[in-house]
PDB file of N, CA and C in Angstrom:
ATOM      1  N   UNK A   1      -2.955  20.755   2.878  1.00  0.00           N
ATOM      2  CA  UNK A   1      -2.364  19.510   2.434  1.00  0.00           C
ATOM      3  C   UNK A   1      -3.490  18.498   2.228  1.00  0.00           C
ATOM      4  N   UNK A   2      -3.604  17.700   1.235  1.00  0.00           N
ATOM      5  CA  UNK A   2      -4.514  16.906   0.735  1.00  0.00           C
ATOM      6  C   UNK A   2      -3.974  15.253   1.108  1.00  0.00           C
ATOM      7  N   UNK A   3      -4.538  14.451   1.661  1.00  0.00           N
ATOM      8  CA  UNK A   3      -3.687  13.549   2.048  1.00  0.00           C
ATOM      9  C   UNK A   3      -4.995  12.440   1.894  1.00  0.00           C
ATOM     10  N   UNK A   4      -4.602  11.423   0.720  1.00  0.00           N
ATOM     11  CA  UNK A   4      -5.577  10.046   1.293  1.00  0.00           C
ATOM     12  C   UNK A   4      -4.821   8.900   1.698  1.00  0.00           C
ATOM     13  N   UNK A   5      -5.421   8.017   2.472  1.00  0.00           N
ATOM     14  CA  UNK A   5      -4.410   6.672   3.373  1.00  0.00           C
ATOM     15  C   UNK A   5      -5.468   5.247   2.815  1.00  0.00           C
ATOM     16  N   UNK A   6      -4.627   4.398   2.134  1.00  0.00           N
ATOM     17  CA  UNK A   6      -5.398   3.423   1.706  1.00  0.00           C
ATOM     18  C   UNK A   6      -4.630   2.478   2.765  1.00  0.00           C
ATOM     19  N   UNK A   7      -5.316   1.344   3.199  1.00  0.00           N
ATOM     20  CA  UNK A   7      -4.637   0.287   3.948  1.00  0.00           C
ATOM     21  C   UNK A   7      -4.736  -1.315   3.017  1.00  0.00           C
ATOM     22  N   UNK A   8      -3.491  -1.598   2.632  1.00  0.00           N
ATOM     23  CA  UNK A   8      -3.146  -3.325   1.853  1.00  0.00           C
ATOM     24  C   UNK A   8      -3.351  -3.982   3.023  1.00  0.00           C
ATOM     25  N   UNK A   9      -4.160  -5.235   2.769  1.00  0.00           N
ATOM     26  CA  UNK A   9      -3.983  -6.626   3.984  1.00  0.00           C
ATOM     27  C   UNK A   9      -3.578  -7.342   2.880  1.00  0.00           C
ATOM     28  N   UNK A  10      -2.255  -7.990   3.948  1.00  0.00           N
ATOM     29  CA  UNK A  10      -1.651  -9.391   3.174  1.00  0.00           C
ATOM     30  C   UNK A  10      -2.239 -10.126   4.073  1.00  0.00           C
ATOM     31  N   UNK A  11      -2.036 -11.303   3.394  1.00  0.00           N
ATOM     32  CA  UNK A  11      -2.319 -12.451   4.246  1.00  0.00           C
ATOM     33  C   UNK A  11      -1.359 -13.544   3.773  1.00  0.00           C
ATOM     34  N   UNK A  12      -0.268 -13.141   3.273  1.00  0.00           N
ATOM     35  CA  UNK A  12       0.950 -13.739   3.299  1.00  0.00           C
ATOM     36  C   UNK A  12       0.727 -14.639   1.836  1.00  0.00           C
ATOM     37  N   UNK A  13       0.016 -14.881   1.145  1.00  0.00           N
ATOM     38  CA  UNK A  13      -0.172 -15.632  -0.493  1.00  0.00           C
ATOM     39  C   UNK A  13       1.082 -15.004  -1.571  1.00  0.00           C
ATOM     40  N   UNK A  14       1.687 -15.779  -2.080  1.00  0.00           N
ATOM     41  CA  UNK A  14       2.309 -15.772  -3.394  1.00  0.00           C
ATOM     42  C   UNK A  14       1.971 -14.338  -4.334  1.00  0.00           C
ATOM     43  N   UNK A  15       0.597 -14.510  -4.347  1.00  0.00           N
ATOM     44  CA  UNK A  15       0.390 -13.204  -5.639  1.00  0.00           C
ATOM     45  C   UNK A  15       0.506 -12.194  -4.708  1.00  0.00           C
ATOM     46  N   UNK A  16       0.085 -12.090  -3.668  1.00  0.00           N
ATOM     47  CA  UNK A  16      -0.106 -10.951  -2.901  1.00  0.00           C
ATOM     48  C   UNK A  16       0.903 -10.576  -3.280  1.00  0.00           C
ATOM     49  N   UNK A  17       2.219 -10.987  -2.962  1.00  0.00           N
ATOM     50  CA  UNK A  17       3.905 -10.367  -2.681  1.00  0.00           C
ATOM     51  C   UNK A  17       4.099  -9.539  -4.307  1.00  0.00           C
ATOM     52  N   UNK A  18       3.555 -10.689  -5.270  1.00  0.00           N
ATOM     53  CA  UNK A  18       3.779 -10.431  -6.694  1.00  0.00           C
ATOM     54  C   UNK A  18       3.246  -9.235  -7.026  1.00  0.00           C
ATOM     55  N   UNK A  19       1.987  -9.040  -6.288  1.00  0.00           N
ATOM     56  CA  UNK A  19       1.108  -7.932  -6.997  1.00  0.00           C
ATOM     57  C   UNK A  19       1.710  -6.335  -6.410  1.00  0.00           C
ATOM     58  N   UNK A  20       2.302  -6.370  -4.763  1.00  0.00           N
ATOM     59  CA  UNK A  20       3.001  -5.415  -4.385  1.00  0.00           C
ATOM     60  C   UNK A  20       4.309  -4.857  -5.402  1.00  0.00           C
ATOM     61  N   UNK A  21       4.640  -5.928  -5.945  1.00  0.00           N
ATOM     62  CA  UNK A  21       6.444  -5.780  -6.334  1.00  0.00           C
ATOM     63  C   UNK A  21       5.705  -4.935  -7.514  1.00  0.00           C
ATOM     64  N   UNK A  22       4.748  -5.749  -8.905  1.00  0.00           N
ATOM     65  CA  UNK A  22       4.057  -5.266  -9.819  1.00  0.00           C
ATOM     66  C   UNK A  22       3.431  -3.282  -9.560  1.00  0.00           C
ATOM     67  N   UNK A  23       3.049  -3.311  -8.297  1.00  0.00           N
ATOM     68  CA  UNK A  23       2.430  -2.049  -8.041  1.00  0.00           C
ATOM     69  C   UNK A  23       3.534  -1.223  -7.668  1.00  0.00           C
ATOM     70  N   UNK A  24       4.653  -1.539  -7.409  1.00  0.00           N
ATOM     71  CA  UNK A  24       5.873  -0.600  -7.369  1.00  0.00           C
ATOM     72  C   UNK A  24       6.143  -0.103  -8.617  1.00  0.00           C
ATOM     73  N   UNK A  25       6.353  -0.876  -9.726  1.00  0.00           N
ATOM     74  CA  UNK A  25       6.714  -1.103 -11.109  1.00  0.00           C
ATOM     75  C   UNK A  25       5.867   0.111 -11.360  1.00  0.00           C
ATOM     76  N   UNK A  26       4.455   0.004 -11.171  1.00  0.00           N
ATOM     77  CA  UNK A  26       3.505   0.881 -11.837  1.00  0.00           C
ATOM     78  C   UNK A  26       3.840   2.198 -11.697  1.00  0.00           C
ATOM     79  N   UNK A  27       4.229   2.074  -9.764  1.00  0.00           N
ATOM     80  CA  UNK A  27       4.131   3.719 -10.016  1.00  0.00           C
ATOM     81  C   UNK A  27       5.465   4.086 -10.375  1.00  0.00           C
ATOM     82  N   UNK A  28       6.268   3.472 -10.284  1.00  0.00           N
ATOM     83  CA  UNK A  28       8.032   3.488 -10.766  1.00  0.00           C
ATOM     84  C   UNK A  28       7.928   4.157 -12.100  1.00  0.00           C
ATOM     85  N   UNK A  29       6.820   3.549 -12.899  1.00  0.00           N
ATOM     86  CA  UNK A  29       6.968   4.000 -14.446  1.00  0.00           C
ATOM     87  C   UNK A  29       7.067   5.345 -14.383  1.00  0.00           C
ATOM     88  N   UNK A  30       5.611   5.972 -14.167  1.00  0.00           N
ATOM     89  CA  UNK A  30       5.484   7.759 -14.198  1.00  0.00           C
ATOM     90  C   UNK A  30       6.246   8.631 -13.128  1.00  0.00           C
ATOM     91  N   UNK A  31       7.019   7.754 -12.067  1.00  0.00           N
ATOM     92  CA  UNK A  31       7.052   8.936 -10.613  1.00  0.00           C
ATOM     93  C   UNK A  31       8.868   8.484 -10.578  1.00  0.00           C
ATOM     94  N   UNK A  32       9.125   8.930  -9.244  1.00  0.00           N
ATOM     95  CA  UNK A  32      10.833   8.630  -8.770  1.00  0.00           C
ATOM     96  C   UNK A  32      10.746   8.284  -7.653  1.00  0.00           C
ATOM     97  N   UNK A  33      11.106   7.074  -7.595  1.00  0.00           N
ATOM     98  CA  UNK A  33      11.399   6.026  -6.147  1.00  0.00           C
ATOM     99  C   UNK A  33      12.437   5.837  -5.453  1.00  0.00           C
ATOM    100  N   UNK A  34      12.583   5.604  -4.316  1.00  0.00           N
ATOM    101  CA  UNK A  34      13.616   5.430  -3.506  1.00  0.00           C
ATOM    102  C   UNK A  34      12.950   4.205  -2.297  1.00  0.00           C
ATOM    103  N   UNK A  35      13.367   3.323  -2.550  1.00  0.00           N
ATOM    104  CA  UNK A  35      13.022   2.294  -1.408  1.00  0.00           C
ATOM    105  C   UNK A  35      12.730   1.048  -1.852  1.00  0.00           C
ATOM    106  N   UNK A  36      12.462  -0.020  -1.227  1.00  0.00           N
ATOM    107  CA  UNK A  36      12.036  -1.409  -2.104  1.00  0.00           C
ATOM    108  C   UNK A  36      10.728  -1.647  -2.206  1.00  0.00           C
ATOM    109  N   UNK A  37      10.576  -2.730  -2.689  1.00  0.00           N
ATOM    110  CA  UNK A  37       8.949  -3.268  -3.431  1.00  0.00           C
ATOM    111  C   UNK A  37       7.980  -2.594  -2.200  1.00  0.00           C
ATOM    112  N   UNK A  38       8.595  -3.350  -0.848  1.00  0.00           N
ATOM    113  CA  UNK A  38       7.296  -3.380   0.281  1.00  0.00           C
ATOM    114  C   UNK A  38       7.484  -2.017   1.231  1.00  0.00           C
ATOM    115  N   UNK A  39       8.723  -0.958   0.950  1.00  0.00           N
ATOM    116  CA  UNK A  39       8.460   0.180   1.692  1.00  0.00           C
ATOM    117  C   UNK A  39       9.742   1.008   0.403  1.00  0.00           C
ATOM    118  N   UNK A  40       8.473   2.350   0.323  1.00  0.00           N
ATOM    119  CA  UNK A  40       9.008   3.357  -0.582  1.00  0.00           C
ATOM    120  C   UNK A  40       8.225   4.379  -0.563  1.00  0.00           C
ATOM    121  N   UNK A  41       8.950   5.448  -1.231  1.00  0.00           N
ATOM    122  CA  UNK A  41       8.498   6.574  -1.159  1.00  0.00           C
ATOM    123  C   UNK A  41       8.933   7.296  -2.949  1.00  0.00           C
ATOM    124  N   UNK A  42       7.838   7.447  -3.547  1.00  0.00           N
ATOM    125  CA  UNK A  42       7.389   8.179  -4.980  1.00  0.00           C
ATOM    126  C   UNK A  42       7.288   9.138  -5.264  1.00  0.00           C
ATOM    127  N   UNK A  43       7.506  10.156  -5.669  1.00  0.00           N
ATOM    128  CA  UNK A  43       7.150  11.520  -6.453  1.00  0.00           C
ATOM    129  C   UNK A  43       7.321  11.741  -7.408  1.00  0.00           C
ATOM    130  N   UNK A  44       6.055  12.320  -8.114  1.00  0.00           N
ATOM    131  CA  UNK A  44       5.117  12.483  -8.894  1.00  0.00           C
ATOM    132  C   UNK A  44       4.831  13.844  -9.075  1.00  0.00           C
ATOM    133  N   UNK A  45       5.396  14.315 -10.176  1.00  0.00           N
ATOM    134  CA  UNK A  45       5.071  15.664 -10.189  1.00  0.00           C
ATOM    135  C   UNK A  45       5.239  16.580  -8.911  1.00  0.00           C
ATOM    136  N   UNK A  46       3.952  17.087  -8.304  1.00  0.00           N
ATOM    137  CA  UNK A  46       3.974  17.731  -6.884  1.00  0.00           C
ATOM    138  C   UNK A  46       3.009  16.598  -5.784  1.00  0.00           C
ATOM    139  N   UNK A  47       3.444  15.392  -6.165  1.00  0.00           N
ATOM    140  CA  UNK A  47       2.841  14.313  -5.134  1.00  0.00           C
ATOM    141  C   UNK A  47       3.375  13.498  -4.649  1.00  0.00           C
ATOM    142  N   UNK A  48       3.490  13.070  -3.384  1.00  0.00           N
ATOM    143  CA  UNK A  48       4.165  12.450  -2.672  1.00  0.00           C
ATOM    144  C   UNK A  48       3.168  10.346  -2.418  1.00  0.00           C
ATOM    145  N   UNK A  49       3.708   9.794  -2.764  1.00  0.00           N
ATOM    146  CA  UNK A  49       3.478   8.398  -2.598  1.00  0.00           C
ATOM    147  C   UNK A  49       4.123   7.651  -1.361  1.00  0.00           C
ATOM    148  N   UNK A  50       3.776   7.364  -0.481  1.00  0.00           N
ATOM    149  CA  UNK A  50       4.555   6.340   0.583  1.00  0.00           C
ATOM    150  C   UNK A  50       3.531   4.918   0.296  1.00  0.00           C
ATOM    151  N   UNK A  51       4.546   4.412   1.051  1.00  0.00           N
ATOM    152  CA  UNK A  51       3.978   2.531   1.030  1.00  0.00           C
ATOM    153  C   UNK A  51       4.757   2.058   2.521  1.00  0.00           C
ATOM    154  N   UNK A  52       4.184   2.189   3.309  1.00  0.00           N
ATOM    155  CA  UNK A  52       5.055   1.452   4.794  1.00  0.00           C
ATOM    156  C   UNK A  52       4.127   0.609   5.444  1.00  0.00           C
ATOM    157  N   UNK A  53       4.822  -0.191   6.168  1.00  0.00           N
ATOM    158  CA  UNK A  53       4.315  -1.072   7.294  1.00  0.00           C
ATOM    159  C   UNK A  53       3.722  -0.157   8.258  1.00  0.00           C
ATOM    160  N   UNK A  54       2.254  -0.567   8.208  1.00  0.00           N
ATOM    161  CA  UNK A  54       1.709  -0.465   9.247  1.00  0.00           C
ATOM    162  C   UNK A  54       2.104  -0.932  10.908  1.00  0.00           C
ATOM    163  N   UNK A  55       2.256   0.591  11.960  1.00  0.00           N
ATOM    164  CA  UNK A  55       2.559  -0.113  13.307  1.00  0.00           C
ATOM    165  C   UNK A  55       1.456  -1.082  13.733  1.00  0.00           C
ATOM    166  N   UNK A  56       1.989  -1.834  14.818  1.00  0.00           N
ATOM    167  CA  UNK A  56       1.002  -2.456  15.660  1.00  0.00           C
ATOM    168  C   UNK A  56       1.929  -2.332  16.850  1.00  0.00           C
ATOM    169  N   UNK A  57       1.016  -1.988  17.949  1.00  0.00           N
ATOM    170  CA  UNK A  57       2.020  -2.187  18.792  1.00  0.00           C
ATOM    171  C   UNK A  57       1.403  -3.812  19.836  1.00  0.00           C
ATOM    172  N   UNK A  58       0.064  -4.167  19.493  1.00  0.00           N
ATOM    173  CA  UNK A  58       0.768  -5.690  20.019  1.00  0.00           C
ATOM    174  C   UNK A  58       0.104  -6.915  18.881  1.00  0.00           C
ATOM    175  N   UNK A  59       0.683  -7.779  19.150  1.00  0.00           N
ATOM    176  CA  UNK A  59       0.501  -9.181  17.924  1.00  0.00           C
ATOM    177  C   UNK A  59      -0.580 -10.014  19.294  1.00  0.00           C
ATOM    178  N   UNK A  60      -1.434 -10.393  18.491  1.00  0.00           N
ATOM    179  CA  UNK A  60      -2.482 -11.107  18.902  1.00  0.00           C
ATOM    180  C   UNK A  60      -1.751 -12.372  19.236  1.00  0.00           C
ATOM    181  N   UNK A  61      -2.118 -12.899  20.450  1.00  0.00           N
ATOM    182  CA  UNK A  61      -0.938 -14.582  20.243  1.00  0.00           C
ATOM    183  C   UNK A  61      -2.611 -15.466  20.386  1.00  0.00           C
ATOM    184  N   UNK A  62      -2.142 -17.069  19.800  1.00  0.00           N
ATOM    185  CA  UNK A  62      -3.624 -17.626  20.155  1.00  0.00           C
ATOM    186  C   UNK A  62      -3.771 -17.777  21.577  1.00  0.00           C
ATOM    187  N   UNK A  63      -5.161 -18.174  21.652  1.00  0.00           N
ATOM    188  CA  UNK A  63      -5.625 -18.408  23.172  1.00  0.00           C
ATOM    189  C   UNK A  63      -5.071 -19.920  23.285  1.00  0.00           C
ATOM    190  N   UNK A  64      -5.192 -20.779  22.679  1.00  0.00           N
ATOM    191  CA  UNK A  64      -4.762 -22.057  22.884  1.00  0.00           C
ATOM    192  C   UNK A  64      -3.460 -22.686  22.565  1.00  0.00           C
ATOM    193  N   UNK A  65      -3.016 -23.437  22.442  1.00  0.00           N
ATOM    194  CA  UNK A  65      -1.338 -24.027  22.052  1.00  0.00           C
ATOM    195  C   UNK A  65      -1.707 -24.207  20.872  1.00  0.00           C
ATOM    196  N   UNK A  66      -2.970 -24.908  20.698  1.00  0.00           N
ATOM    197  CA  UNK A  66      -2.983 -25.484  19.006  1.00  0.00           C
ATOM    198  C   UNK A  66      -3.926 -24.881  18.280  1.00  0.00           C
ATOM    199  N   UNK A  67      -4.274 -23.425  18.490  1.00  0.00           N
ATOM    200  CA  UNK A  67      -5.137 -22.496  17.484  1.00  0.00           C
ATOM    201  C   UNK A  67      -3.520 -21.657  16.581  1.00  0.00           C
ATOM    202  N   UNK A  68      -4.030 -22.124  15.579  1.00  0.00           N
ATOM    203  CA  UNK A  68      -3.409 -20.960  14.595  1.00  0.00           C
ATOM    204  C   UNK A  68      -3.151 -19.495  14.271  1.00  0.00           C
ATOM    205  N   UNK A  69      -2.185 -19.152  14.727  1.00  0.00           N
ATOM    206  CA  UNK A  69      -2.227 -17.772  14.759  1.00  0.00           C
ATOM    207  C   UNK A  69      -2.001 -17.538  13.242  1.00  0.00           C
ATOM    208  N   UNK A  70      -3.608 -16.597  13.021  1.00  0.00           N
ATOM    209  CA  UNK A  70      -3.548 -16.405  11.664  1.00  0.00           C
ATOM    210  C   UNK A  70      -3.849 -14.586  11.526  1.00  0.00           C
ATOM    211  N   UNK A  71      -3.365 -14.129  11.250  1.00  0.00           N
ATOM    212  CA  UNK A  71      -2.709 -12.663  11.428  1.00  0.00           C
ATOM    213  C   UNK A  71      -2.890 -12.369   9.757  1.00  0.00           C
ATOM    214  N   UNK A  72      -3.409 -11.023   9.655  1.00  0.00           N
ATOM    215  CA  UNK A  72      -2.813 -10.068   8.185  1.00  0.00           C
ATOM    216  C   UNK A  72      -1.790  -8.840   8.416  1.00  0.00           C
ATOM    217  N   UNK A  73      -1.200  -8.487   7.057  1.00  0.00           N
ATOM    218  CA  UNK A  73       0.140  -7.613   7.666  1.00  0.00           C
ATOM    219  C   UNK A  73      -0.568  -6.182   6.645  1.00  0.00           C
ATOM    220  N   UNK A  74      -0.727  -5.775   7.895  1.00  0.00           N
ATOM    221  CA  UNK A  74      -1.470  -4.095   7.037  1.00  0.00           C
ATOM    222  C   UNK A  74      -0.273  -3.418   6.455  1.00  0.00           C
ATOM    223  N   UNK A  75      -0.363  -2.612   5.309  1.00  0.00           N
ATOM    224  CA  UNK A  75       0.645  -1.980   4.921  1.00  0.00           C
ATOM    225  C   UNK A  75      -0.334  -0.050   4.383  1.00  0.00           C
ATOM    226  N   UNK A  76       0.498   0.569   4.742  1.00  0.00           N
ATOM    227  CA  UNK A  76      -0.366   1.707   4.719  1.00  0.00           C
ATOM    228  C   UNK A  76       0.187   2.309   3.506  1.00  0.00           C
ATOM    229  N   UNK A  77      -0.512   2.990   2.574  1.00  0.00           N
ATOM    230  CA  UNK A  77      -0.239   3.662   0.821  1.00  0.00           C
ATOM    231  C   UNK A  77      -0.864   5.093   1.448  1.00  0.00           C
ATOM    232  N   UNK A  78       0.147   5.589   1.435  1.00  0.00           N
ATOM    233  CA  UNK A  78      -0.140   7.342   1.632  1.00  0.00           C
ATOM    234  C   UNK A  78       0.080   7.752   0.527  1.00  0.00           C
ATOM    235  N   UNK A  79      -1.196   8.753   0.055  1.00  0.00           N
ATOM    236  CA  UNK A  79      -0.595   9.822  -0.857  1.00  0.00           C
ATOM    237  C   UNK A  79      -1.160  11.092  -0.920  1.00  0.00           C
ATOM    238  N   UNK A  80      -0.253  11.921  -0.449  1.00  0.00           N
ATOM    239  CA  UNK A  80       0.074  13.393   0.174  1.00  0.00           C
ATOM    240  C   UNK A  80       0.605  14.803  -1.306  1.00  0.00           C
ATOM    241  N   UNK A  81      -0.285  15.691  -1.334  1.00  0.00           N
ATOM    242  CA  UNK A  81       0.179  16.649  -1.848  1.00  0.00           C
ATOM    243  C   UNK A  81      -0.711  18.108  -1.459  1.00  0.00           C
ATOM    244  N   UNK A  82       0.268  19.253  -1.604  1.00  0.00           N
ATOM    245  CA  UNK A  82      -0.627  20.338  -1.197  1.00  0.00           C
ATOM    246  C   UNK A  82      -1.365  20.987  -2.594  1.00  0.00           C
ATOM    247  N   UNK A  83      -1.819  20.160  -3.716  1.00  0.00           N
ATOM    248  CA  UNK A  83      -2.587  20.840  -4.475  1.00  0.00           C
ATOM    249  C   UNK A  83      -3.377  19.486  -5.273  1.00  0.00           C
ATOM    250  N   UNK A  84      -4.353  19.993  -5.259  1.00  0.00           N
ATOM    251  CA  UNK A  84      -5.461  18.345  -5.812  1.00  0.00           C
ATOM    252  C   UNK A  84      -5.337  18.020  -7.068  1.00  0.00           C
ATOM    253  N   UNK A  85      -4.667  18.894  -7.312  1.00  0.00           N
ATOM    254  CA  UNK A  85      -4.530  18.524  -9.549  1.00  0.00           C
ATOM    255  C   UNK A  85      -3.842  17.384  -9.810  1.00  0.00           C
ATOM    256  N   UNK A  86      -2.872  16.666  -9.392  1.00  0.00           N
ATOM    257  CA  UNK A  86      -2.097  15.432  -9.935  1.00  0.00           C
ATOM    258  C   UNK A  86      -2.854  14.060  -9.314  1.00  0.00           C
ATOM    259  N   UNK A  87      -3.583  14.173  -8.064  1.00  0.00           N
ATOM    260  CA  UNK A  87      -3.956  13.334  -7.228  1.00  0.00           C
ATOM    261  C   UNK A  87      -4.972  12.024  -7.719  1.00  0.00           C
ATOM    262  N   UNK A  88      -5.727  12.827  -8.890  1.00  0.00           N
ATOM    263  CA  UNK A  88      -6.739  11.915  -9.365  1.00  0.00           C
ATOM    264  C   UNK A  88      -6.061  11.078 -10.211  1.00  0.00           C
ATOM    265  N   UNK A  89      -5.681  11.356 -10.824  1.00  0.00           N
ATOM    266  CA  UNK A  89      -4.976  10.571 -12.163  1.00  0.00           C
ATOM    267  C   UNK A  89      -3.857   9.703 -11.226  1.00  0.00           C
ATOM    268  N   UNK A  90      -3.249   9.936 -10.478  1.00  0.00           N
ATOM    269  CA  UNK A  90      -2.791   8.756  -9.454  1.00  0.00           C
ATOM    270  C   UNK A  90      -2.867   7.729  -8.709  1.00  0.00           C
ATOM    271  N   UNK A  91      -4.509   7.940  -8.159  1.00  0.00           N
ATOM    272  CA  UNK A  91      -5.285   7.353  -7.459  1.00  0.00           C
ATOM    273  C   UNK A  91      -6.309   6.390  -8.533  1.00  0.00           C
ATOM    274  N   UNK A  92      -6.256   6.853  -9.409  1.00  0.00           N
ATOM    275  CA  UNK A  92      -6.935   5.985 -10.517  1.00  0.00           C
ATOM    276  C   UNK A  92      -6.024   5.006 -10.745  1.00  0.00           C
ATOM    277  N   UNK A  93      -4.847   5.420 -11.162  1.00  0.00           N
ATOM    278  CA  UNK A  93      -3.705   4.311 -11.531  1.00  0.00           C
ATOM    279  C   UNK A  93      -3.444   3.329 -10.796  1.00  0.00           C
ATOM    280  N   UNK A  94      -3.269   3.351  -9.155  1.00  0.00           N
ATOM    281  CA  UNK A  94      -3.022   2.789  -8.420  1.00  0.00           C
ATOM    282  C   UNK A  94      -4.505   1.667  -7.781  1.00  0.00           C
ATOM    283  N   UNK A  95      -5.668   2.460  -8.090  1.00  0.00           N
ATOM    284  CA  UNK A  95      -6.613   1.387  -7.566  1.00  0.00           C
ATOM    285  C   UNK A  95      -7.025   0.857  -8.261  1.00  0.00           C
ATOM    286  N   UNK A  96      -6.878   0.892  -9.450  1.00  0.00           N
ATOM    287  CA  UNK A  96      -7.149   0.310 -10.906  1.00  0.00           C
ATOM    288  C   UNK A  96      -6.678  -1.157 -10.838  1.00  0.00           C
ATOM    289  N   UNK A  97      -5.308  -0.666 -10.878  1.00  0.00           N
ATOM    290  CA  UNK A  97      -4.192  -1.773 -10.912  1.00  0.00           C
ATOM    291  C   UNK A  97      -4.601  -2.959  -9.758  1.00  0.00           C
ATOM    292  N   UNK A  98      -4.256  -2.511  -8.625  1.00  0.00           N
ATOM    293  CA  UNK A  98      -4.280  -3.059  -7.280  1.00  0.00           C
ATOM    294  C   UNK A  98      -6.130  -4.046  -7.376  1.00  0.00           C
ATOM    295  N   UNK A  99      -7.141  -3.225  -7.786  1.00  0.00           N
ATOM    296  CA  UNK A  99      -8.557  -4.142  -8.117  1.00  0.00           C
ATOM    297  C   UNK A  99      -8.111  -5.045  -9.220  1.00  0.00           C
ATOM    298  N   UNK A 100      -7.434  -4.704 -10.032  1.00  0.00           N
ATOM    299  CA  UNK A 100      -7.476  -6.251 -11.072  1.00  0.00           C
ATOM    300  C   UNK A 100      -6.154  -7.137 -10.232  1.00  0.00           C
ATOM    301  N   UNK A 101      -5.485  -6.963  -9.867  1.00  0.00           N
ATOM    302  CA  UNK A 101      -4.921  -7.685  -9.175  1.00  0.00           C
ATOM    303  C   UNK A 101      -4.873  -8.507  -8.082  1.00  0.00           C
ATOM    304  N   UNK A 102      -6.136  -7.639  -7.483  1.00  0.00           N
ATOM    305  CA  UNK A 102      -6.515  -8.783  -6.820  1.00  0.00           C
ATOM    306  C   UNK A 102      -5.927  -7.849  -5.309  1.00  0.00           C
ATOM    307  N   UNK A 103      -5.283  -7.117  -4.970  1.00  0.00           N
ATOM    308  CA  UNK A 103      -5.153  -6.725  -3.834  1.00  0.00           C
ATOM    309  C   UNK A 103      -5.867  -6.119  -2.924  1.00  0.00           C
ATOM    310  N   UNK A 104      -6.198  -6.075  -1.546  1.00  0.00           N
ATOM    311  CA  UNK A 104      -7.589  -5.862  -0.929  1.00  0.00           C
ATOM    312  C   UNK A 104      -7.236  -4.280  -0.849  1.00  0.00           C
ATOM    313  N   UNK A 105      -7.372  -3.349  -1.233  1.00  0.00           N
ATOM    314  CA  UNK A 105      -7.812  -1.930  -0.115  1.00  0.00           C
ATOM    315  C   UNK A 105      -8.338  -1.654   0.363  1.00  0.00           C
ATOM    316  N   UNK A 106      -8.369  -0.599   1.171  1.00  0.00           N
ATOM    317  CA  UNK A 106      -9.193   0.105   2.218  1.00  0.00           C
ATOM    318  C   UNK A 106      -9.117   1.303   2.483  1.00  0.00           C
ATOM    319  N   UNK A 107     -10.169   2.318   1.863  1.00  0.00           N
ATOM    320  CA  UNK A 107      -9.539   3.770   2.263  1.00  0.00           C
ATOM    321  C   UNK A 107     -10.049   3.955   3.768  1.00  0.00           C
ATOM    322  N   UNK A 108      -8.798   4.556   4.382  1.00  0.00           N
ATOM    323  CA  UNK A 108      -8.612   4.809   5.496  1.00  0.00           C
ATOM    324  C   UNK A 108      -9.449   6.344   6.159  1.00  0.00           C
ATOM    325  N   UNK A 109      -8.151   7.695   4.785  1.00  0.00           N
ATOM    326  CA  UNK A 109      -9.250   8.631   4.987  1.00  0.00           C
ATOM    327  C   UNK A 109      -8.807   9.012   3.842  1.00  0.00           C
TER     328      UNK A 109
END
């Protein structure tokens, strides 16, 4: 099984939200979705697409009353298949998009 994990940081901005909903759209065009803008799951030929919330299991609180708790909301982009042939042309589409848009990634692995 071939599996890469990109990680989205929001940081809660206007386009951010826009550019997620937009990157659904994208892969919506070529693949088959089931789920909304900010958690779904795609397939693509013989490839599997997820988009979920990243766990945390604890939230940082501030140290002080009047420091700002300023937090990003990781969202994890899996995409999983057991044969490498569809994968590139997917992964192009999606980081393509997501760099002109302005959304941060991070490959994970």
């Amino acid at each position: 099984m071939y599996r890469i994990v990109y990680e989205i940081r929001l940081k809660g901005m206007p386009n951010e939200m826009e550019c997620l909903v937009k990157l659904h759209e994208v892969i919506k065009d070529v693949a088959v979705c089931v789920g909304s803008a900010t958690t779904f799951t795609c397939f693509y030929k013989n490839v599997v697409v997820k988009l979920m919330p990243k766990y945390m299991d604890k939230v940082r609180q501030p140290s002080m009353a009047y420091e700002p708790l300023l937090q990003t909301i990781s969202i994890n982009l899996v995409i999983e298949s057991r044969s490498v042939k569809y994968i590139p042309e997917l992964v192009e589409r999606i980081y393509s998009f997501a760099k002109n848009c302005g959304l941060a990634l991070q490959l994970v692995r």
